[in-house]
Protein backbone atom coordinates (compact mmCIF):
# COMPACT_ATOMS: atom_id res chain seq x y z
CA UNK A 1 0.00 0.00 0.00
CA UNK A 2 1.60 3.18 -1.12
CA UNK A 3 2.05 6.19 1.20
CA UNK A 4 -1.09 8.68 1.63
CA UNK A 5 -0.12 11.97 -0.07
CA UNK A 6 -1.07 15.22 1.95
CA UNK A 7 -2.69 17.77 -0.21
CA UNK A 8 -0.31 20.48 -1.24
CA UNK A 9 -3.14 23.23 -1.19
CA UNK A 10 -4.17 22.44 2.59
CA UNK A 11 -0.70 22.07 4.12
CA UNK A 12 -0.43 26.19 3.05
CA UNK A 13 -3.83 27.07 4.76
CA UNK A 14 -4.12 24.96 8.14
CA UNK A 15 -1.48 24.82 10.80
CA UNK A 16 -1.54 22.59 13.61
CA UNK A 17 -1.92 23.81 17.37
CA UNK A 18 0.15 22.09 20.16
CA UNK A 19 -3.36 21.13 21.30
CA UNK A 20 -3.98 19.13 18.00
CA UNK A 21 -6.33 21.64 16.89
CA UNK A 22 -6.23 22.60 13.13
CA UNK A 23 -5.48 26.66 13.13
CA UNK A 24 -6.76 28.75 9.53
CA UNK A 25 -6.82 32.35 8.78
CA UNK A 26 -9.62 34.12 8.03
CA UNK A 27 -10.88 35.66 4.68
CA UNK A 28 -11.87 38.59 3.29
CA UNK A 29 -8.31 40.53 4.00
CA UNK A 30 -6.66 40.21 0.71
CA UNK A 31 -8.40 43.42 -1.23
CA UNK A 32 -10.74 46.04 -1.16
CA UNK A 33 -9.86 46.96 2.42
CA UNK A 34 -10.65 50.60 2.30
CA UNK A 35 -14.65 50.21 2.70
CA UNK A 36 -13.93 48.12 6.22
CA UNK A 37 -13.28 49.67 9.56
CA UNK A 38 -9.49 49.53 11.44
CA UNK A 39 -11.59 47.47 13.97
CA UNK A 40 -12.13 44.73 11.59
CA UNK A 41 -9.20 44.76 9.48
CA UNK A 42 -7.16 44.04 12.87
CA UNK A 43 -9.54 40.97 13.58
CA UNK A 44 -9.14 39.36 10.62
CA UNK A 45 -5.69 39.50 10.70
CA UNK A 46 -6.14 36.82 13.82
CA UNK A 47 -6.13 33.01 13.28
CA UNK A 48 -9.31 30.99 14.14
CA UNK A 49 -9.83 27.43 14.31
CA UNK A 50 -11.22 25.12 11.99
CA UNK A 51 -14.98 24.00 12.82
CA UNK A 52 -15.84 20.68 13.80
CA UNK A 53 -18.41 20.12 10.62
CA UNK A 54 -14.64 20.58 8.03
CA UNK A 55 -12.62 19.00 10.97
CA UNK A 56 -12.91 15.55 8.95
CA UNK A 57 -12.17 17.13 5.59
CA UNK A 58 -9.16 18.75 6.55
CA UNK A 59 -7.54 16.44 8.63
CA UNK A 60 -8.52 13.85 5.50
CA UNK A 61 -6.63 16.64 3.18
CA UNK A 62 -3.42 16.75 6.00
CA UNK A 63 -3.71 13.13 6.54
CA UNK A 64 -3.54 13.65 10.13
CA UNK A 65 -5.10 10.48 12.16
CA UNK A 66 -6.70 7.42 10.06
């Protein structure tokens, strides 16, 4: 059985935490930033984590677990 190949678009987007959660950034911050606030600019600049409904996907894409 041949090695499981980790998708080369995910391993850019998703980072994984020390606690084994699956860290993303957030969207909407790449153009057409003058219409939005400071306020919300700065937020999205943060990292959230990955929902539980694409936890499967992703760590599927990562090939993190079985």
């Amino acid at each position: 059985m041949p090695k499981m190949k980790t998708n080369s678009s995910a391993k850019k987007r998703f980072s994984l935490t020390g606690t084994g959660k699956i860290a993303r950034k957030n969207a909407y911050k790449s153009h057409i930033l003058t219409k939005m606030s400071t306020k919300r600019k700065r937020n999205l600049g943060h990292t959230s984590m990955v929902s539980d409904a694409d936890m499967g996907n992703v760590k599927r894409m990562l090939c993190i677990g079985k």
